[in-house]
N, C-alpha and C. Protein backbone atom coordinates (compact mmCIF):
# COMPACT_ATOMS: atom_id res chain seq x y z
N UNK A 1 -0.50 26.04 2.36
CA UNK A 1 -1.16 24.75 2.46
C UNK A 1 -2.32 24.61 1.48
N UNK A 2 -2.02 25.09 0.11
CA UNK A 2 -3.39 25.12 -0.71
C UNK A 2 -3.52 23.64 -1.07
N UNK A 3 -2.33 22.85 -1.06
CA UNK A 3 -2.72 21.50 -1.59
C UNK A 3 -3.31 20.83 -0.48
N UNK A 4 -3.81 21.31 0.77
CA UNK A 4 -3.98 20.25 1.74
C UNK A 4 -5.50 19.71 1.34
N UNK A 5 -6.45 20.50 0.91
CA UNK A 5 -8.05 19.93 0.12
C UNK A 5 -7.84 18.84 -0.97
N UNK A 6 -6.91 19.33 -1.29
CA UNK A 6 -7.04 18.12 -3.11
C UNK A 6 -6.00 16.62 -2.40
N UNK A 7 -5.36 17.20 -1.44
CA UNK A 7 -4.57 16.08 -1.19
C UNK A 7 -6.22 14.86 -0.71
N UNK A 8 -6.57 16.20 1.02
CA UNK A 8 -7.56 14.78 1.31
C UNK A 8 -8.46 14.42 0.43
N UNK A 9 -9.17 15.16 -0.43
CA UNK A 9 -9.65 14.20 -1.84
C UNK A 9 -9.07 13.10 -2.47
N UNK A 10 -7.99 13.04 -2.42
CA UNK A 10 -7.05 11.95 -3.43
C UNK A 10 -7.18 10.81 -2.47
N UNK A 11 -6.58 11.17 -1.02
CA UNK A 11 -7.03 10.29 0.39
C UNK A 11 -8.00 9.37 0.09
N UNK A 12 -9.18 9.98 0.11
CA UNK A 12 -10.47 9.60 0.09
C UNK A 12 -10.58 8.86 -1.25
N UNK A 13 -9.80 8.99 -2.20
CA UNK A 13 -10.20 8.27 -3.53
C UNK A 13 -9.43 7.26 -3.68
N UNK A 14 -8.15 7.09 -2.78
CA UNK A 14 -7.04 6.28 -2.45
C UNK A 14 -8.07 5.01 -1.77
N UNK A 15 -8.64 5.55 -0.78
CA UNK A 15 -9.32 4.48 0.55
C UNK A 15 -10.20 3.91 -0.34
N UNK A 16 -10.89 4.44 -1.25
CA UNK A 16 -12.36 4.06 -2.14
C UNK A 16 -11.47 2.65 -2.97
N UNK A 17 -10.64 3.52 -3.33
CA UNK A 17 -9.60 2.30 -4.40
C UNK A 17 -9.21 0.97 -3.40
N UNK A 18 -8.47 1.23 -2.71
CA UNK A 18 -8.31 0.22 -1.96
C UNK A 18 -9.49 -1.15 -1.48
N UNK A 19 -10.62 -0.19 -0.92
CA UNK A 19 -11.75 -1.26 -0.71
C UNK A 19 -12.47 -1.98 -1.61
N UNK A 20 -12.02 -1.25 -3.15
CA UNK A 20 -12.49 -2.09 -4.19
C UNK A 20 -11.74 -3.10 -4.17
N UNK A 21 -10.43 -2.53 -4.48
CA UNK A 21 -9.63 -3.47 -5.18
C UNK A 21 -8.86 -4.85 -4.25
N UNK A 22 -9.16 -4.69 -3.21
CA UNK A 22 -8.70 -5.64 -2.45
C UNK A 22 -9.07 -7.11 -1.92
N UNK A 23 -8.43 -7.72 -1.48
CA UNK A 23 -9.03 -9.36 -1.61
C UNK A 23 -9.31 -9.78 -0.33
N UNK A 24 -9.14 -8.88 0.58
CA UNK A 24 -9.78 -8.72 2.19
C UNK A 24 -10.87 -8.84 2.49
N UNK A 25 -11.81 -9.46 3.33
CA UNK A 25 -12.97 -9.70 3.33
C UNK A 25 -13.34 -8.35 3.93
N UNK A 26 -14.81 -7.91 3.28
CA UNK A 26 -14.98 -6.22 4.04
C UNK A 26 -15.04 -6.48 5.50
N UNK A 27 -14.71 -5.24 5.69
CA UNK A 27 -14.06 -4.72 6.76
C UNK A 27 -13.07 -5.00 7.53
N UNK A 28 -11.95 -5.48 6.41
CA UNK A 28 -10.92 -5.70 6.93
C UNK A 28 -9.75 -4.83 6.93
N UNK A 29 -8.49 -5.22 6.47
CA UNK A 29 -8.07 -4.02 6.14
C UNK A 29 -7.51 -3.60 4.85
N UNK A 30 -8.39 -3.74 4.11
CA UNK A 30 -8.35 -3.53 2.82
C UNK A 30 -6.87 -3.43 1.86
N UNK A 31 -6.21 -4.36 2.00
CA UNK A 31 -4.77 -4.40 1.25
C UNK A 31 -4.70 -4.69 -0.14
N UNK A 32 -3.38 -3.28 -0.94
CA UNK A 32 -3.56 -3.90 -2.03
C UNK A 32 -1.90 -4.06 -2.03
N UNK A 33 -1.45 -4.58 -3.23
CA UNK A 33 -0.21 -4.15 -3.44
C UNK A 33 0.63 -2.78 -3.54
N UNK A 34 1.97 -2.61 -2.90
CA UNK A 34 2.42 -1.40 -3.23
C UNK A 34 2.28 -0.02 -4.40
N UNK A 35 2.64 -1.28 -5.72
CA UNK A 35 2.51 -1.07 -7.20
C UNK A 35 1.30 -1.14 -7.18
N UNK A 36 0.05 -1.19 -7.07
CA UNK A 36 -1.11 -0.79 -8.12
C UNK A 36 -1.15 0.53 -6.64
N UNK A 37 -1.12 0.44 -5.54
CA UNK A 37 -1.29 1.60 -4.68
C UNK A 37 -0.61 2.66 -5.80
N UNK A 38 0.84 2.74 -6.04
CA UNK A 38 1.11 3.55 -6.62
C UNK A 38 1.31 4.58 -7.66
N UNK A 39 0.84 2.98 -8.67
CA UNK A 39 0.02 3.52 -10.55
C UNK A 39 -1.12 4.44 -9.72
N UNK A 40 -1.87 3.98 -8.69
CA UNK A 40 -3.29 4.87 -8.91
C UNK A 40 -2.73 6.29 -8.25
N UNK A 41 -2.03 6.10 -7.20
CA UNK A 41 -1.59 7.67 -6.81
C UNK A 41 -1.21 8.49 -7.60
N UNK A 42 -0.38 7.97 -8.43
CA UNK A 42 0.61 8.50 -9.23
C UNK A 42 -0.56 9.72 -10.49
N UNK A 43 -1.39 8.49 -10.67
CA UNK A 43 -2.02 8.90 -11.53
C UNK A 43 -3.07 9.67 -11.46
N UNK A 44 -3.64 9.53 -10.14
CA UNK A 44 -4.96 10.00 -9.39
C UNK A 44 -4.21 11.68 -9.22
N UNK A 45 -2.62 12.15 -9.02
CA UNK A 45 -2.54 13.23 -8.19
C UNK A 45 -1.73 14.13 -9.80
N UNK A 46 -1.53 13.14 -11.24
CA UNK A 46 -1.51 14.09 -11.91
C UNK A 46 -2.50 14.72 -12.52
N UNK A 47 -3.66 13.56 -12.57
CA UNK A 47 -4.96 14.37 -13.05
C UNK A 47 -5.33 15.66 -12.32
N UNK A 48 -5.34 15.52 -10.87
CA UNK A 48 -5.98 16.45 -10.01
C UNK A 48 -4.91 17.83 -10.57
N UNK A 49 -3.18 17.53 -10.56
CA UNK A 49 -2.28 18.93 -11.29
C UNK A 49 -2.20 19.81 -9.91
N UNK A 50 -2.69 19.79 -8.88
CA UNK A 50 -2.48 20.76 -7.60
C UNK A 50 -1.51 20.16 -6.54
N UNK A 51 -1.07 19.09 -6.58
CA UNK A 51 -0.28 18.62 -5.36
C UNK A 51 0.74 19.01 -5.81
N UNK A 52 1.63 19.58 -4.88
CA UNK A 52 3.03 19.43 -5.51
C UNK A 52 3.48 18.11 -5.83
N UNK A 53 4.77 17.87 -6.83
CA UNK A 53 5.12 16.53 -6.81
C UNK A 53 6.39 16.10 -5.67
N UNK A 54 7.00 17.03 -4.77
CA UNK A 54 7.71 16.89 -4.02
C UNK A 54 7.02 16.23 -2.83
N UNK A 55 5.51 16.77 -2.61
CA UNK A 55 4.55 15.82 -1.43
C UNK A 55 4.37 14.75 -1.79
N UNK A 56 3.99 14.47 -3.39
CA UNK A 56 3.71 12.72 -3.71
C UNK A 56 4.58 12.03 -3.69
N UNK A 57 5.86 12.78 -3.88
CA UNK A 57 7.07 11.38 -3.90
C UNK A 57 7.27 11.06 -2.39
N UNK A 58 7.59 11.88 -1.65
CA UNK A 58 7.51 12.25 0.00
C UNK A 58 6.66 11.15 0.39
N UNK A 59 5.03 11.40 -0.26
CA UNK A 59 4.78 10.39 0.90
C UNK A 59 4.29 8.96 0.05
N UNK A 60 4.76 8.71 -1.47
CA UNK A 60 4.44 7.55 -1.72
C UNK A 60 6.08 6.89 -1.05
N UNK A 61 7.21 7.84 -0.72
CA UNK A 61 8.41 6.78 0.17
C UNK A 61 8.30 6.20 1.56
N UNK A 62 7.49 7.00 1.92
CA UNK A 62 6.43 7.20 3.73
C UNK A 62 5.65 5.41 2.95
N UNK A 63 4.80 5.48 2.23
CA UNK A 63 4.04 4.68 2.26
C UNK A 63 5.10 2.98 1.57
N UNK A 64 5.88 3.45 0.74
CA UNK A 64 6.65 2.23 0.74
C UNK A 64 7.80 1.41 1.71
N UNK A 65 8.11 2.30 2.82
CA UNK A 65 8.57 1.89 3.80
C UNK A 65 7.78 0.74 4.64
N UNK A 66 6.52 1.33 4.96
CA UNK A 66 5.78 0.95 5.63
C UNK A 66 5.23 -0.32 4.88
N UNK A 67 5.12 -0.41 3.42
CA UNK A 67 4.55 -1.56 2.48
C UNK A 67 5.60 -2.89 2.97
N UNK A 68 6.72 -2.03 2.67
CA UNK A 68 7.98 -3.39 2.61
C UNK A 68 8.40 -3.99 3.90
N UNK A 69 7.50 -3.65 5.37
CA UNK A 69 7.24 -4.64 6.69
C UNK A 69 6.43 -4.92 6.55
N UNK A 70 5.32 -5.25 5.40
CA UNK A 70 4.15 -5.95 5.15
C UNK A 70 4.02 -6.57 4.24
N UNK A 71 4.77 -7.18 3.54
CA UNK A 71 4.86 -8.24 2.45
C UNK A 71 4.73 -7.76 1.40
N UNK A 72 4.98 -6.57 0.94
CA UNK A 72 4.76 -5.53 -0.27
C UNK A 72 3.42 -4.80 -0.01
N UNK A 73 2.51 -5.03 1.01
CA UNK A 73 1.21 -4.57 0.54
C UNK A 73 1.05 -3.48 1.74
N UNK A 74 0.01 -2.50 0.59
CA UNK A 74 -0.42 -1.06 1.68
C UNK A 74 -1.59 -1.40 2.35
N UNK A 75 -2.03 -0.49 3.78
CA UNK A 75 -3.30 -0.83 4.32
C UNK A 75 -3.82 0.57 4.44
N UNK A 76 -4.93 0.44 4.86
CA UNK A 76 -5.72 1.04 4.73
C UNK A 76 -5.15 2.43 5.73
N UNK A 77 -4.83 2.21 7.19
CA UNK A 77 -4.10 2.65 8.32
C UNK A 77 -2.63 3.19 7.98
N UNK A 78 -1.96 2.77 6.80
CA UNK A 78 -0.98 3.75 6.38
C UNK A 78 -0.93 4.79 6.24
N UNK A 79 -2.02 5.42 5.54
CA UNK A 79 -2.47 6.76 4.76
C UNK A 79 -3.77 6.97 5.64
């Protein structure tokens, strides 16, 4: 479980992203679209180089399931 630290870092930089980037009034639930959720994962977990990529695909499919009963968009409560 060595990736489980860098994962919840990415978590935490995921949630940060989200509350920027979203058009939710704060404290709501911060939704963005699937696709920019996933440019930033994508990109956020090759910089970091420690996740496996079998966990990011894993759970960016976890998280697009869940996008596509919500009008394309991720929340905050997904992840």
């Amino acid at each position: 479980l060595s990736w489980l630290n860098p994962l919840q870092s990415l978590l935490s930089s995921m949630k940060h992203a989200c509350e920027i980037l979203t058009r939710d009034p704060e404290g709501g639930a911060a939704r963005i679209p699937f696709e920019t959720f996933s440019f930033l994962y994508l990109y956020l977990a090759s910089i970091d180089g420690e996740i496996p990529e079998e966990k990011t695909e894993a759970f960016l499919h976890g998280i697009k399931e869940q996008a596509d009963q919500q009008s394309g968009m991720v929340l905050l409560r997904n992840f």
